[in-house]
Protein backbone atom coordinates (compact mmCIF):
# COMPACT_ATOMS: atom_id res chain seq x y z
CA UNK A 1 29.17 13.39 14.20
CA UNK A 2 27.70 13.86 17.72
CA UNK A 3 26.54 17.18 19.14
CA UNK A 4 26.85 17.84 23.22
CA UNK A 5 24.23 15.76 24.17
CA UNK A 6 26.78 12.42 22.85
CA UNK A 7 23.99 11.16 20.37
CA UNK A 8 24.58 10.71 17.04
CA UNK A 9 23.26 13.90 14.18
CA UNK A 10 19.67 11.57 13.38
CA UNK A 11 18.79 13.66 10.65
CA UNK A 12 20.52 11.86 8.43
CA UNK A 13 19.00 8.58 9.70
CA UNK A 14 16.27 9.97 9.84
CA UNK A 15 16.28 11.37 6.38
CA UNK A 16 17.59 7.93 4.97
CA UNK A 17 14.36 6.37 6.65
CA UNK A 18 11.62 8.72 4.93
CA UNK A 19 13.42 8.15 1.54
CA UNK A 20 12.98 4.74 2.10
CA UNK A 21 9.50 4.64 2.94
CA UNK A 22 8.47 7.09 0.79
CA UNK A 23 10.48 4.92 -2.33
CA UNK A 24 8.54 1.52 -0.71
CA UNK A 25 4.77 3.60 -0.72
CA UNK A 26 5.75 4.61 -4.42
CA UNK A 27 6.21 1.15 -5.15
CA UNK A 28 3.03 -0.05 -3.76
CA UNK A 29 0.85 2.63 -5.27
CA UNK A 30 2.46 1.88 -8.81
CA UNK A 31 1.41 -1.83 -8.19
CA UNK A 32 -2.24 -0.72 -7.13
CA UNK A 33 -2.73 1.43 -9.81
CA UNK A 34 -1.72 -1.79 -12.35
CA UNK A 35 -4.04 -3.90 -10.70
CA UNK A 36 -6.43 -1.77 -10.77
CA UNK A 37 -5.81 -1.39 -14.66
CA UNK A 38 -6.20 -4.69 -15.62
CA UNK A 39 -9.50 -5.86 -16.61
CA UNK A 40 -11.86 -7.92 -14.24
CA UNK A 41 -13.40 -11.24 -15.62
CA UNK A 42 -16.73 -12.06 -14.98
CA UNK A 43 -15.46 -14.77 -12.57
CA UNK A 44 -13.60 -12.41 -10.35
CA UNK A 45 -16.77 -9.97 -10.53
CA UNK A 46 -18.44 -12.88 -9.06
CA UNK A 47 -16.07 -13.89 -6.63
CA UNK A 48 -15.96 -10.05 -5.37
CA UNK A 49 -19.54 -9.72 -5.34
CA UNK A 50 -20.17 -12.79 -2.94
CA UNK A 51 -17.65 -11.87 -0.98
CA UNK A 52 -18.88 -8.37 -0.17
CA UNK A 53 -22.62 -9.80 0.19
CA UNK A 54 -23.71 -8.90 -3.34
CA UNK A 55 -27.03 -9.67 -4.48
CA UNK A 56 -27.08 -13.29 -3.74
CA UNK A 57 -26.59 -13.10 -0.15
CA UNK A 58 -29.28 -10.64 -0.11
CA UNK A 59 -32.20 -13.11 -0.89
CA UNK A 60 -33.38 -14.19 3.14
């Protein structure tokens, strides 16, 4: 439908486009929270820790 103005009605559109995001940031939090339910090996604690300047970058 258009309304005087000639454009289209963008609610709907508009409303199609939130549902969509808001389906695509449910997805991503559901795969965050998994990850961040799995347990971290020593390895990866290592890996993390370098990388964020743990302990051994500390030693000048």
């Amino acid at each position: 439908m258009t309304d005087k103005t000639g454009k289209a009605a963008p609610k709907g559109a508009r409303g199609e486009r939130l549902k969509q995001a808001l389906r695509e940031n449910l997805k991503r939090r559901k795969a965050q929270s998994r990850a961040r339910s799995q347990p971290v090996t020593a390895e990866e604690r290592g890996l993390d820790e370098a990388a964020a300047g743990g302990p051994d970058d500390s030693k000048r």
